[in-house]
N, C-alpha and C. Protein backbone atom coordinates (compact mmCIF):
# COMPACT_ATOMS: atom_id res chain seq x y z
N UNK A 1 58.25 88.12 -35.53
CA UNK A 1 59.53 88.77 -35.71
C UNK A 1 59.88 89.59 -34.47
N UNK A 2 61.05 90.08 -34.11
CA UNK A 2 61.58 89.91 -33.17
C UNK A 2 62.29 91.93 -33.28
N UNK A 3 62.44 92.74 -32.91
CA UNK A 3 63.06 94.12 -32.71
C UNK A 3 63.65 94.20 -31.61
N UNK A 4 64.39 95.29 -31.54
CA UNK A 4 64.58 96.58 -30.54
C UNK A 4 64.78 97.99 -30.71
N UNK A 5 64.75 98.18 -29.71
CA UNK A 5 65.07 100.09 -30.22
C UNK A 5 66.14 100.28 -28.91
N UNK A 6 66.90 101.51 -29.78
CA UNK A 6 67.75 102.41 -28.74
C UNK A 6 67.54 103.50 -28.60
N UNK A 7 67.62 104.06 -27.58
CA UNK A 7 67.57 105.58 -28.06
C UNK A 7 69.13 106.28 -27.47
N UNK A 8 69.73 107.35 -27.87
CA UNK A 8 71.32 107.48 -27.20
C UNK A 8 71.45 108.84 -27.72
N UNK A 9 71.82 109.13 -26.41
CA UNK A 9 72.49 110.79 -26.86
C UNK A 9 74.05 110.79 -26.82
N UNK A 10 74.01 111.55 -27.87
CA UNK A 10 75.56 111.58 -28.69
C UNK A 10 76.00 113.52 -28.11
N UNK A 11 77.42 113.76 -28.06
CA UNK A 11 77.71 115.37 -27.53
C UNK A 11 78.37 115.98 -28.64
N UNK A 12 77.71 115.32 -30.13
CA UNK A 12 78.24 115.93 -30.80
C UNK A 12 76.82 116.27 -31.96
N UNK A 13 76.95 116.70 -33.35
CA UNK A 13 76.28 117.65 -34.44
C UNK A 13 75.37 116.28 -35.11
N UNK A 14 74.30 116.54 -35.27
CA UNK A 14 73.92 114.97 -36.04
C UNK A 14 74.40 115.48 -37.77
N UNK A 15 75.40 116.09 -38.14
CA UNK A 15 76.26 115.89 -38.68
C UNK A 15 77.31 115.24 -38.69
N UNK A 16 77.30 115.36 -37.64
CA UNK A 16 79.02 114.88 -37.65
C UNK A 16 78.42 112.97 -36.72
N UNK A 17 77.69 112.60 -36.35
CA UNK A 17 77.09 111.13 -35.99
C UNK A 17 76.43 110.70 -37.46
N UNK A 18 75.81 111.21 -38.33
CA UNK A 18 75.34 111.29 -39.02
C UNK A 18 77.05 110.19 -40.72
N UNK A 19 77.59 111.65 -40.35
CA UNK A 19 79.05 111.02 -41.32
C UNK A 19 79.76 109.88 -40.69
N UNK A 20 79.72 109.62 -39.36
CA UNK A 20 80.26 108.81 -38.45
C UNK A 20 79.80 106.92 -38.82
N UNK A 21 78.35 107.61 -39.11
CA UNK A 21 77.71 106.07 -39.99
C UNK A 21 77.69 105.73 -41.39
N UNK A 22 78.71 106.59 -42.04
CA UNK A 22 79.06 105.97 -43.60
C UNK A 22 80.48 106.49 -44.02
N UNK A 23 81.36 107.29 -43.40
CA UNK A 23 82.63 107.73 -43.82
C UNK A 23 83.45 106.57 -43.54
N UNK A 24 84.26 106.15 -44.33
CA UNK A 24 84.73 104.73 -44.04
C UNK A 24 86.09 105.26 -43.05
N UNK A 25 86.64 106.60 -43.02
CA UNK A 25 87.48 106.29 -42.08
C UNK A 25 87.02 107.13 -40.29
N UNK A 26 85.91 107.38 -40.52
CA UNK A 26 85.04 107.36 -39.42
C UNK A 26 84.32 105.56 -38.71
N UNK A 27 83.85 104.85 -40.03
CA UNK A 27 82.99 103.80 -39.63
C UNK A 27 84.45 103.07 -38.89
N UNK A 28 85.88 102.80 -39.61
CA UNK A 28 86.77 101.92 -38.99
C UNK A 28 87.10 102.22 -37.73
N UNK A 29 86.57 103.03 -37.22
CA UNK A 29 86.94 103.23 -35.73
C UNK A 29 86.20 103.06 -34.46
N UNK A 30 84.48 102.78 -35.02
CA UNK A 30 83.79 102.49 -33.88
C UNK A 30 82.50 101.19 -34.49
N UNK A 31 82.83 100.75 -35.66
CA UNK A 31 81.83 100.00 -36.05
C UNK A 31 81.85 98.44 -36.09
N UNK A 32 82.67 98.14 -34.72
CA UNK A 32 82.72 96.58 -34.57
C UNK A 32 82.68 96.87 -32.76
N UNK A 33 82.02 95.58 -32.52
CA UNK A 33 81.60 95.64 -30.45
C UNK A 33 83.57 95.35 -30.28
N UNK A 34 83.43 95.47 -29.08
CA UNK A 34 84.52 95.34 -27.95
C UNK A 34 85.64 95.13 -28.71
N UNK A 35 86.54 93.84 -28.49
CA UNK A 35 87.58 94.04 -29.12
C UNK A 35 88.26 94.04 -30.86
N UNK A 36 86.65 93.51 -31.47
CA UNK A 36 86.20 93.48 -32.74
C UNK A 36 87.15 94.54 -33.41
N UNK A 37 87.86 94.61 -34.69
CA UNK A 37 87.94 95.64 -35.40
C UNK A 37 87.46 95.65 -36.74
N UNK A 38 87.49 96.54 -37.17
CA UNK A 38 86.81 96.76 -39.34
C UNK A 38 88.04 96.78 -39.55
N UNK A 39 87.84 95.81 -40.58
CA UNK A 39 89.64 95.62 -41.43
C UNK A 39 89.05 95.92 -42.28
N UNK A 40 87.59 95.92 -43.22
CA UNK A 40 87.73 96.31 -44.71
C UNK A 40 86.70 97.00 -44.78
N UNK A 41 86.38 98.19 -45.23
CA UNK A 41 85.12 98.82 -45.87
C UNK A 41 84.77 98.88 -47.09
N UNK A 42 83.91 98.64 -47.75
CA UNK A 42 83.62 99.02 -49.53
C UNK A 42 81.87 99.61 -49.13
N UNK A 43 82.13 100.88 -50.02
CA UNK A 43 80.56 101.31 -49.53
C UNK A 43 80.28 102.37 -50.49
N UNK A 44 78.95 102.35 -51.67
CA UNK A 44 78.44 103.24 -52.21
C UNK A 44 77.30 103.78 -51.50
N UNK A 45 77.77 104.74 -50.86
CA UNK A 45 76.81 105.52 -49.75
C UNK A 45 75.53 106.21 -50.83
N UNK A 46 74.43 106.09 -51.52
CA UNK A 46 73.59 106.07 -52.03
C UNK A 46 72.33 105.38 -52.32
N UNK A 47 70.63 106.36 -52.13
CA UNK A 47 69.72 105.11 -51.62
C UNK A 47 70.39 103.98 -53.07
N UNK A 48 69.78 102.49 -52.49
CA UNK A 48 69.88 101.63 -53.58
C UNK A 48 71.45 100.95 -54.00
N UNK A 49 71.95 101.74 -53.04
CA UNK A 49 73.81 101.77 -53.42
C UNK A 49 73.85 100.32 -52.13
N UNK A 50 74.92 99.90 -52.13
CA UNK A 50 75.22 98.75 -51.51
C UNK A 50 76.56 98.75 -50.81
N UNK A 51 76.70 97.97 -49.83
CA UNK A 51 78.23 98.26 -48.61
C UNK A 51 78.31 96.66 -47.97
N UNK A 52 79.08 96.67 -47.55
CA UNK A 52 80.71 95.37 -46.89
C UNK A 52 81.31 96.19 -46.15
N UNK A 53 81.11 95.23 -45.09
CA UNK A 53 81.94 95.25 -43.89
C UNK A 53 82.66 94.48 -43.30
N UNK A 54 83.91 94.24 -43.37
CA UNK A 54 84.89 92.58 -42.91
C UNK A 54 85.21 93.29 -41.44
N UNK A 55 85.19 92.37 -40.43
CA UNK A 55 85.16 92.53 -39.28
C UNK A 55 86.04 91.60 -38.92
N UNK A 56 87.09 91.87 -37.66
CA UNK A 56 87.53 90.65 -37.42
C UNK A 56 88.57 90.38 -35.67
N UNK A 57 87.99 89.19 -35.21
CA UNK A 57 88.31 89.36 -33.86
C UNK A 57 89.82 89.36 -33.58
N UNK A 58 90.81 89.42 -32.46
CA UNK A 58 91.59 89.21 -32.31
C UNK A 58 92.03 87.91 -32.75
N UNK A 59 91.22 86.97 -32.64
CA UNK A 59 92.15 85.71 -33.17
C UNK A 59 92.20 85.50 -34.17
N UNK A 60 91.52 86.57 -35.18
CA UNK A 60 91.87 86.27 -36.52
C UNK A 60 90.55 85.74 -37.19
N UNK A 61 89.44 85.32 -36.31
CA UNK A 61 88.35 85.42 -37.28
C UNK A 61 87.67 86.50 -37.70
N UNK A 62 87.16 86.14 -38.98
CA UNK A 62 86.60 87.86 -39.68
C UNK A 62 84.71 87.07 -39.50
N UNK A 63 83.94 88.15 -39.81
CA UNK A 63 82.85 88.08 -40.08
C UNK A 63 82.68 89.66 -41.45
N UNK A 64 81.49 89.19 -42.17
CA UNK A 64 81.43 90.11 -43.29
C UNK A 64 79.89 90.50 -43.17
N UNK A 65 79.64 91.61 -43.02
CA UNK A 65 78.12 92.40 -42.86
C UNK A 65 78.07 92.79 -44.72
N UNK A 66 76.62 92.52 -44.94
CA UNK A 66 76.72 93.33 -46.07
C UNK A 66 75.33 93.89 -46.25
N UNK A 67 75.37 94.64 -46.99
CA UNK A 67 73.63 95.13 -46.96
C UNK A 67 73.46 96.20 -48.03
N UNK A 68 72.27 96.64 -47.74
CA UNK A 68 71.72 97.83 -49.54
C UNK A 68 71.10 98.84 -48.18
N UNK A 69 72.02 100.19 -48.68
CA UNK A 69 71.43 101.39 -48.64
C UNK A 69 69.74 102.04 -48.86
N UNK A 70 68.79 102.16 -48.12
CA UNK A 70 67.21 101.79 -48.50
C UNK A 70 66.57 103.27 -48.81
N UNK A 71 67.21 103.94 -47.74
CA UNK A 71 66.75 105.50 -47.61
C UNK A 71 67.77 106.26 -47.03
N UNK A 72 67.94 107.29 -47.41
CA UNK A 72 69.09 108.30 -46.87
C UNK A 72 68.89 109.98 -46.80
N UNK A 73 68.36 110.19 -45.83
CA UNK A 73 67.92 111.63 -45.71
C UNK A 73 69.54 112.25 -44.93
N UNK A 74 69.95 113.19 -45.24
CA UNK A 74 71.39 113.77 -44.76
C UNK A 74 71.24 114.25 -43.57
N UNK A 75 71.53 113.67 -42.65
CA UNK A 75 71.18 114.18 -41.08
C UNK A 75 70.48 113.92 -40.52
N UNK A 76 69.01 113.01 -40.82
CA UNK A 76 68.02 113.21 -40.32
C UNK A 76 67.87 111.70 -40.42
N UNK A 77 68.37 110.54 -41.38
CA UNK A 77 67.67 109.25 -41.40
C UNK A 77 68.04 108.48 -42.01
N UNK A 78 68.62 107.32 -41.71
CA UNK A 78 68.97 106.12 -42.27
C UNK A 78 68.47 104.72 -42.38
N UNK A 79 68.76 104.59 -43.49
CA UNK A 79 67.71 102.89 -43.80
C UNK A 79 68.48 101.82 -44.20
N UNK A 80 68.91 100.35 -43.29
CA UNK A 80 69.56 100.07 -44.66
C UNK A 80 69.12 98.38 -44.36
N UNK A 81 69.32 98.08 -44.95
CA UNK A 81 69.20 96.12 -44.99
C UNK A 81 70.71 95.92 -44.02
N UNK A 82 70.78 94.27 -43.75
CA UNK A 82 71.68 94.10 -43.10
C UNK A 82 71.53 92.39 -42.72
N UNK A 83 72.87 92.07 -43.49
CA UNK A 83 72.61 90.49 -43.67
C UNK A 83 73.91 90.06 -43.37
N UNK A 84 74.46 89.04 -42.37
CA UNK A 84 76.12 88.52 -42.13
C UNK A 84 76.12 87.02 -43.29
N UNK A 85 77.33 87.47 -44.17
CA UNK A 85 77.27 86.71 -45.22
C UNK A 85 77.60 85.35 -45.14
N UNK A 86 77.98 84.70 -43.72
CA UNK A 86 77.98 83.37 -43.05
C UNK A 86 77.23 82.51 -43.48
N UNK A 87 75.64 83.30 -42.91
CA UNK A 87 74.56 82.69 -42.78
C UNK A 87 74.32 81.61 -42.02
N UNK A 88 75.09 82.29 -40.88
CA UNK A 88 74.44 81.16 -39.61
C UNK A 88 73.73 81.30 -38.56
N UNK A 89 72.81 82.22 -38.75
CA UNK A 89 71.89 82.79 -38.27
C UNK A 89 70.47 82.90 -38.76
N UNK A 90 69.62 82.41 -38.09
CA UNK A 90 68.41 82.10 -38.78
C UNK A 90 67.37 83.12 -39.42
N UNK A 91 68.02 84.85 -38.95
CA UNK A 91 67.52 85.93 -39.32
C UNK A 91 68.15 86.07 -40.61
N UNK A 92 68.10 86.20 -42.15
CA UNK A 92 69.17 85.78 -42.58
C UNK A 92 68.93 87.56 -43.48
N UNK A 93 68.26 88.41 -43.42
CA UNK A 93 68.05 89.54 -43.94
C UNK A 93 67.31 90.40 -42.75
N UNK A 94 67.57 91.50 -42.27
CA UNK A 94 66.82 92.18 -41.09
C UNK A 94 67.03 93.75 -41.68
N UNK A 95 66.47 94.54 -40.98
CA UNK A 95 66.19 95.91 -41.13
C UNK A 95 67.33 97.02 -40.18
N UNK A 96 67.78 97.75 -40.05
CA UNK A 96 68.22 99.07 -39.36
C UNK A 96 67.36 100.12 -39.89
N UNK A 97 66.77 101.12 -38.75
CA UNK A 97 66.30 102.51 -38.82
C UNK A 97 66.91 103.24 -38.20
N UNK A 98 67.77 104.33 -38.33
CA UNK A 98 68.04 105.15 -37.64
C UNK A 98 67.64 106.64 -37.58
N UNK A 99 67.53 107.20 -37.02
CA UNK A 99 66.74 108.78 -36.91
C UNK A 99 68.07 109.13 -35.94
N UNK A 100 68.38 110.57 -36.44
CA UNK A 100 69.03 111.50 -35.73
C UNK A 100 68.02 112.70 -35.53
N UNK A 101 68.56 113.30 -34.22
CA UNK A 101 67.41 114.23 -34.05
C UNK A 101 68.23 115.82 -33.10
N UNK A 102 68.46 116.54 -33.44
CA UNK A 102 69.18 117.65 -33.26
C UNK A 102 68.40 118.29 -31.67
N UNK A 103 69.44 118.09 -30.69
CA UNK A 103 68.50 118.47 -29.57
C UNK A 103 69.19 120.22 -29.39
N UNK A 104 70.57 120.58 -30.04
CA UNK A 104 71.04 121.66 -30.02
C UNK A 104 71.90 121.45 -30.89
N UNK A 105 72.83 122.58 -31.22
CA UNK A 105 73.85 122.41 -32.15
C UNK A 105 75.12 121.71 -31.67
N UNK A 106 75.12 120.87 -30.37
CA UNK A 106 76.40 119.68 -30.45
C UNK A 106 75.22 118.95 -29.63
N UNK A 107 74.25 118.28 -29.67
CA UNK A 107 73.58 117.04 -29.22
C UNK A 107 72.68 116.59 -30.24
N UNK A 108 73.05 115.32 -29.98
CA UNK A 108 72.22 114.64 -31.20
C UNK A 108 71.47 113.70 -30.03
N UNK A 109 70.24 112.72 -30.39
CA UNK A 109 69.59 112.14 -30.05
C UNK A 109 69.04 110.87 -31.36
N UNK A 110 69.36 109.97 -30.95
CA UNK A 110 69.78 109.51 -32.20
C UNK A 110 69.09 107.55 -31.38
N UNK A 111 67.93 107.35 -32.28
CA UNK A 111 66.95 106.46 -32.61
C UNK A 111 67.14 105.24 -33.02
N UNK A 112 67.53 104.51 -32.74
CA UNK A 112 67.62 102.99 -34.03
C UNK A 112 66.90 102.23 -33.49
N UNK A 113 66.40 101.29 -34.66
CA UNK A 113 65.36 100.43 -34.30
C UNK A 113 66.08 99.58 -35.39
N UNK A 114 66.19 97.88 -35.22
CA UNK A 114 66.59 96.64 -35.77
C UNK A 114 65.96 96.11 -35.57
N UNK A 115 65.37 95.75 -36.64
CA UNK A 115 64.36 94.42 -36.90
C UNK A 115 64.06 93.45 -37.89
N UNK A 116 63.62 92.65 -37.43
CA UNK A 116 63.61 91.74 -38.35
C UNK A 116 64.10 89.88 -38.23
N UNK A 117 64.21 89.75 -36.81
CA UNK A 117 65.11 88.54 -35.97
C UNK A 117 63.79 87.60 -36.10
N UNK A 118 64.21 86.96 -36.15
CA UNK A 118 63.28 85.27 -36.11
C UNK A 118 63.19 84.85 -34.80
N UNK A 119 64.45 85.51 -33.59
CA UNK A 119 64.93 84.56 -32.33
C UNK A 119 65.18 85.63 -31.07
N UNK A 120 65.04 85.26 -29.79
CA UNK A 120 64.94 86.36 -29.43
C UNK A 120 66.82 86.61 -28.92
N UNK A 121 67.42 85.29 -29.19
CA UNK A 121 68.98 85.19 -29.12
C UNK A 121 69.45 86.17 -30.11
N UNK A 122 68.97 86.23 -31.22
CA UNK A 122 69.82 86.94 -32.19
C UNK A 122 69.80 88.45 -31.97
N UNK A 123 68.06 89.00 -31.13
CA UNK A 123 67.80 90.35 -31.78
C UNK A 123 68.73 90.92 -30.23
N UNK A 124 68.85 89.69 -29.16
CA UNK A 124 69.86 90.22 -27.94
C UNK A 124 71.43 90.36 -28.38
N UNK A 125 72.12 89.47 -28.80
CA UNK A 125 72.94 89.85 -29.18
C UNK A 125 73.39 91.19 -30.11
N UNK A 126 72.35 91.31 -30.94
CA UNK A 126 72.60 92.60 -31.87
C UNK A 126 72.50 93.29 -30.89
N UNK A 127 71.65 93.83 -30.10
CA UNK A 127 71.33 94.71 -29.20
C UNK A 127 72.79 95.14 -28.30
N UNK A 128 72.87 93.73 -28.10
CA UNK A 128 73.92 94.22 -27.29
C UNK A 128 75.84 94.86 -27.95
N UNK A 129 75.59 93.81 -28.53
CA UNK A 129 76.71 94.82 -30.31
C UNK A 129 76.40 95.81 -31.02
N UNK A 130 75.50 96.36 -30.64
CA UNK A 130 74.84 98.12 -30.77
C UNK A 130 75.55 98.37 -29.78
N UNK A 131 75.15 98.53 -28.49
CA UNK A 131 75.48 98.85 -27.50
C UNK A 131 76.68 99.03 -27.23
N UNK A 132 77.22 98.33 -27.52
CA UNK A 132 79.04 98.08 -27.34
C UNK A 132 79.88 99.36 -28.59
N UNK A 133 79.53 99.16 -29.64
CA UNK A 133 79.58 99.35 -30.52
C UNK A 133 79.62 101.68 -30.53
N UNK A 134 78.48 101.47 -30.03
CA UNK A 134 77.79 103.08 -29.33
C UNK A 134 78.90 103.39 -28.51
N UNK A 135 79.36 102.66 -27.77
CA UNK A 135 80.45 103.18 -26.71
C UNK A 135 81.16 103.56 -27.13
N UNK A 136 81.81 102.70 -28.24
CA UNK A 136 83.45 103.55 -29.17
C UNK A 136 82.81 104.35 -29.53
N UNK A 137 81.90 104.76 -30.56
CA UNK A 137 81.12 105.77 -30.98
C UNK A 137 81.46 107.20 -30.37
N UNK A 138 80.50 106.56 -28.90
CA UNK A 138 81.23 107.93 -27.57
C UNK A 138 82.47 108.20 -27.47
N UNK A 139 83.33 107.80 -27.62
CA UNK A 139 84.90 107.62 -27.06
C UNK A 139 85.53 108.61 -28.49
N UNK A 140 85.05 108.36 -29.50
CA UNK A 140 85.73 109.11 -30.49
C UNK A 140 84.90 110.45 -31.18
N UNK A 141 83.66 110.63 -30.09
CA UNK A 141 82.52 111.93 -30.41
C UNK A 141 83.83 113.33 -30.90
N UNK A 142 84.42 113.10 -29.87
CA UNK A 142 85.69 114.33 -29.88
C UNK A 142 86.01 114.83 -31.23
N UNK A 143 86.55 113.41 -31.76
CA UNK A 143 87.07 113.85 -32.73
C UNK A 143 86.71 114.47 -34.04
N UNK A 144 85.08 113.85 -33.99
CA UNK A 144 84.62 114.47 -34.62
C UNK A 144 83.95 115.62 -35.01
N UNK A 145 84.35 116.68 -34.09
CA UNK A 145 83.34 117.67 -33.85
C UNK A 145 84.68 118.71 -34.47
């Protein structure tokens, strides 16, 4: 099986990065790569609780993330499954960990690890749709503080 990790400092409260990864009108603003947007959220933010994500490119194709809530510490840690309901990908269930970690009261330092890839194509691409993904993240830190 196949991982990565990130590690990324955020200039804002791992409160406020923290709500940024389940408030649905926080997630619609930085939770698809590049020109990607979230057209739909449904999400019972609770361990065991379950979430949908419709994603969809400029030309009009969507993709749908869906997954189960695993662990949820408030500020400090997130767990969740994470499966694209296509299924054209040979990883067909994988893992997210995330750790936030308070370096002061507006820096966060903030951990994820994805795993669970069969290929080392798939766990690059995620990687790199993290990555992308992190950038809007940055771009709208502002607003959330």
């Amino acid at each position: 099986m196949y991982h990565f990790t990130l590690n990324v400092t955020f200039h804002a409260s791992p409160t406020h990065i923290f709500d940024a990864f389940h408030k649905p009108e926080l997630l619609i603003q930085w939770f698809a790569p590049g020109s990607v947007q979230v057209s739909q959220i449904m999400s019972n933010f609770t361990e065991g609780g379950r979430y949908r994500i419709q994603m969809m490119e400029p030309t009009g194709q969507q993709y749908t993330l869906t997954g189960e809530y695993t662990r949820i510490l408030a500020n400090e840690k997130l767990v969740m499954s994470w499966a694209w309901e296509d299924n054209e990908e040979e990883s067909i269930i994988t893992t997210v960990d995330i750790e936030f970690e308070s370096q002061d009261d507006s820096t966060t330092q903030l951990t994820l690890v994805h795993s669970g890839f069969v290929n080392e194509q798939e766990r690059d691409q995620h990687q790199q749709g993290w990555m992308a993904c992190f950038e809007k993240l940055a771009g709208i830190q502002q607003s959330l503080e």
